[in-house]
Protein backbone atom coordinates (compact mmCIF):
# COMPACT_ATOMS: atom_id res chain seq x y z
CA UNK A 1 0.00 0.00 0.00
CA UNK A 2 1.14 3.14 -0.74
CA UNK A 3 2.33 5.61 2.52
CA UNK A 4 -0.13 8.96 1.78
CA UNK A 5 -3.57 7.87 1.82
CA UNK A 6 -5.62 9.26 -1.38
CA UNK A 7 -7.75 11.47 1.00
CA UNK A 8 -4.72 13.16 2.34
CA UNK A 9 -3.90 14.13 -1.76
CA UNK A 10 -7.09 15.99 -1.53
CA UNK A 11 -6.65 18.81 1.09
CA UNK A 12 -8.25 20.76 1.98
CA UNK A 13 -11.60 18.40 2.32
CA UNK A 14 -14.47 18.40 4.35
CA UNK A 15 -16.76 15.62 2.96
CA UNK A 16 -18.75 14.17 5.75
CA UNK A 17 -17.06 11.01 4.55
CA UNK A 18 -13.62 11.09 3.73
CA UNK A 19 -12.71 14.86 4.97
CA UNK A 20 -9.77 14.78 6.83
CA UNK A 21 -10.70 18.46 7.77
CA UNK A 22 -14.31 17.46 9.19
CA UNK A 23 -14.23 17.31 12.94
CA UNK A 24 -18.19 15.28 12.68
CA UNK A 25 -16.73 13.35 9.83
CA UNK A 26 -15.96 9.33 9.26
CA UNK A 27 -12.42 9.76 8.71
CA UNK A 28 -11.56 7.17 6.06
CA UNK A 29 -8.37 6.94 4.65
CA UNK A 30 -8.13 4.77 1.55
CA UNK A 31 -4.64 3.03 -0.29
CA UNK A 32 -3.60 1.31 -3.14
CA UNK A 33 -3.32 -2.06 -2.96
CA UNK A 34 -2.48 -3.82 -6.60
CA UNK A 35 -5.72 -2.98 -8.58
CA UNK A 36 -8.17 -2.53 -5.58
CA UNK A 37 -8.28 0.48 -3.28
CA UNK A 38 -8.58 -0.54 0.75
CA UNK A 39 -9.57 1.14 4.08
CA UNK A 40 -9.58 0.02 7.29
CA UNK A 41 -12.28 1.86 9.15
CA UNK A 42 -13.65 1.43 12.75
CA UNK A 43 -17.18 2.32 14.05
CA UNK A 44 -17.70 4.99 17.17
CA UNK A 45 -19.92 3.73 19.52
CA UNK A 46 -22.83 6.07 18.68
CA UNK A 47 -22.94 4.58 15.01
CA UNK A 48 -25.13 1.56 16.54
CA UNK A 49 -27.83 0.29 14.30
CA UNK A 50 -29.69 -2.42 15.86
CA UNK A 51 -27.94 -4.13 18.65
CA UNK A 52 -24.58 -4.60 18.29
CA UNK A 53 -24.45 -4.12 14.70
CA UNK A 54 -23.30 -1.37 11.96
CA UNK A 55 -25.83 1.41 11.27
CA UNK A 56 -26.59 0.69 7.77
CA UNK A 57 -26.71 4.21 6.39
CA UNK A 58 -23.23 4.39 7.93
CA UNK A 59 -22.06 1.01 5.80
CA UNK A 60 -24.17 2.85 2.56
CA UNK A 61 -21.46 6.13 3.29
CA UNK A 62 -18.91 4.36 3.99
CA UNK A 63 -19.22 2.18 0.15
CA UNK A 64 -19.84 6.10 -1.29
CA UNK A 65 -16.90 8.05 0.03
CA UNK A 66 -14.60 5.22 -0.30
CA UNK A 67 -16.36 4.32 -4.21
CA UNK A 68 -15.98 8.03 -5.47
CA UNK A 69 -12.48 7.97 -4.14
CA UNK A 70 -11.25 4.96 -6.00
CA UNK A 71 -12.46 6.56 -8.88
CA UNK A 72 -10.96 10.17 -8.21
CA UNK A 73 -7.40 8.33 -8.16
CA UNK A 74 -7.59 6.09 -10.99
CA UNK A 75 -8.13 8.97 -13.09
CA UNK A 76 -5.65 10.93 -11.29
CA UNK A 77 -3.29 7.81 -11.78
CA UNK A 78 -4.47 7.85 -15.54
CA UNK A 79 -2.97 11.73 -16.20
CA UNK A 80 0.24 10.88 -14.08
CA UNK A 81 -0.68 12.80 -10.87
CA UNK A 82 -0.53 9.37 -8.52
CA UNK A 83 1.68 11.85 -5.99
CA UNK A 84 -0.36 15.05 -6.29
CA UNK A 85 -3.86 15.06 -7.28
CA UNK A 86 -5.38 17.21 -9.73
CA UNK A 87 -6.97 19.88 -7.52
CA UNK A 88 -9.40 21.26 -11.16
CA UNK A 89 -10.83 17.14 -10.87
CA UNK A 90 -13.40 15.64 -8.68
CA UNK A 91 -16.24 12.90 -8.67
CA UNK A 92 -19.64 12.90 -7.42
CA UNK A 93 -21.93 10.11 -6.94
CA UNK A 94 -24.56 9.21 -9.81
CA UNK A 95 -26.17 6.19 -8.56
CA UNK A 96 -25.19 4.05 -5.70
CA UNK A 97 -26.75 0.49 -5.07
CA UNK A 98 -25.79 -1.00 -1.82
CA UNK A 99 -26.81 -4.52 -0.93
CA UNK A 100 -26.83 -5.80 2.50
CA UNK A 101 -26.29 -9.38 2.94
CA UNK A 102 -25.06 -9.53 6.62
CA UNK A 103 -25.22 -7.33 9.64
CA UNK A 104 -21.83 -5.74 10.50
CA UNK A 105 -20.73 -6.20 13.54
CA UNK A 106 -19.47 -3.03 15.96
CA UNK A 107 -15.91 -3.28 15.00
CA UNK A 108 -13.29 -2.54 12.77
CA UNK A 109 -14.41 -3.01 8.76
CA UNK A 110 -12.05 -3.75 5.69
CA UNK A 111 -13.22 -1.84 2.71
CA UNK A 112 -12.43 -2.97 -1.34
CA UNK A 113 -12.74 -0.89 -4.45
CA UNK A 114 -12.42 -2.13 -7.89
CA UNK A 115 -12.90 0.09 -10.67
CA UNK A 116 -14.95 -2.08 -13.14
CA UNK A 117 -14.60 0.49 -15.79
CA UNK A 118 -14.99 3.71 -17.77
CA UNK A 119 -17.19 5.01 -19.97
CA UNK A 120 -15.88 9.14 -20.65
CA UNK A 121 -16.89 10.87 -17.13
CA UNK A 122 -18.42 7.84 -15.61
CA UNK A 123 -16.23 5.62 -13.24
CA UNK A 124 -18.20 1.99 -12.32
CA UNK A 125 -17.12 0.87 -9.07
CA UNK A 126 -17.68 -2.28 -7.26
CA UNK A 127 -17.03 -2.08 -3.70
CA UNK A 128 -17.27 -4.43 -1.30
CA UNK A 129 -17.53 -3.79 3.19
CA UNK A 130 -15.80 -6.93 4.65
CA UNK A 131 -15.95 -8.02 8.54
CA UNK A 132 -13.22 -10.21 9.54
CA UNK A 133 -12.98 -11.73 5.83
CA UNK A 134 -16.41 -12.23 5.35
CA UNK A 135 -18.42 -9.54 2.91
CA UNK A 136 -21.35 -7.86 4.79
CA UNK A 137 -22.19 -4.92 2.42
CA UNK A 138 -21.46 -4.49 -1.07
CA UNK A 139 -22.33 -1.18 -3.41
CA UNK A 140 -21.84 -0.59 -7.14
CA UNK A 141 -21.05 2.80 -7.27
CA UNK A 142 -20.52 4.84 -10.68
CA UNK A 143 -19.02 8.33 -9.97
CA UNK A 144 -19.23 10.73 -12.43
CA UNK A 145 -15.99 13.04 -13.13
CA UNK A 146 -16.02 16.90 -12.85
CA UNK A 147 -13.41 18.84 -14.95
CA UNK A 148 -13.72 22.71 -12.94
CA UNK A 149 -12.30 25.70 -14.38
CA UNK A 150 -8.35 26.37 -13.63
């Protein structure tokens, strides 16, 4: 895995989900890993659902921010700017659909990106939220990219 995570290549950033400026936010922090982008994310204990478990519009985030940031660096990787992200790029979410085939427990989470593929602005994603090994959540996720004005 690679040592700056892609959300720190993004500052300044206050998405609820991946801002690393966002005191109220989740805090991911997402890698490389071959092909597949990772996090390793664990649950406060206000984030309960029903007992004992995930809340699942926390899991549903989680697959988003992590999804859309996948996508932001394979196209960064794409134009050369693996180091430094393009600060005129960005992704937003176009549709998201999260299936949930097991609770999640209250405890640390493994999350996997794979970018499926691209079709001009739209990145498909298939992400998958793993507990202990097992897959609990997955999302396919296509971010659409935004080109702003320099």
């Amino acid at each position: 895995m690679s040592e700056v995570s892609i959300q720190e290549k993004m500052r300044p950033n206050h998405c609820l989900g991946c801002g690393l400026d966002n005191p109220y936010g989740l805090h991911i922090e997402s890698y490389w890993d071959g092909n597949e982008v990772v996090c390793h994310w664990s649950p406060k204990d206000y984030m309960t659902g029903p007992p004992e478990c995930l809340y699942g519009g926390i899991s549903a985030s989680l697959i988003d921010c992590h999804s859309v940031n996948a996508a932001l660096a394979h196209a960064n990787r794409q134009q050369g700017n693996d180091d430094q992200f393009d600060p005129a790029m960005s992704m937003v979410t176009g549709t998201m659909t999260v299936k949930y085939l097991k609770p999640v427990p209250m405890k640390a989470v493994e999350l996997r990106a794979l970018i499926d593929k691209v079709e001009g602005r739209k990145y498909m994603v298939k992400t998958a939220l793993l507990s202990d090994g097992v897959v609990c959540v997955t999302g396919d996720v296509i971010a659409i990219r935004i080109d702003h004005k320099k």
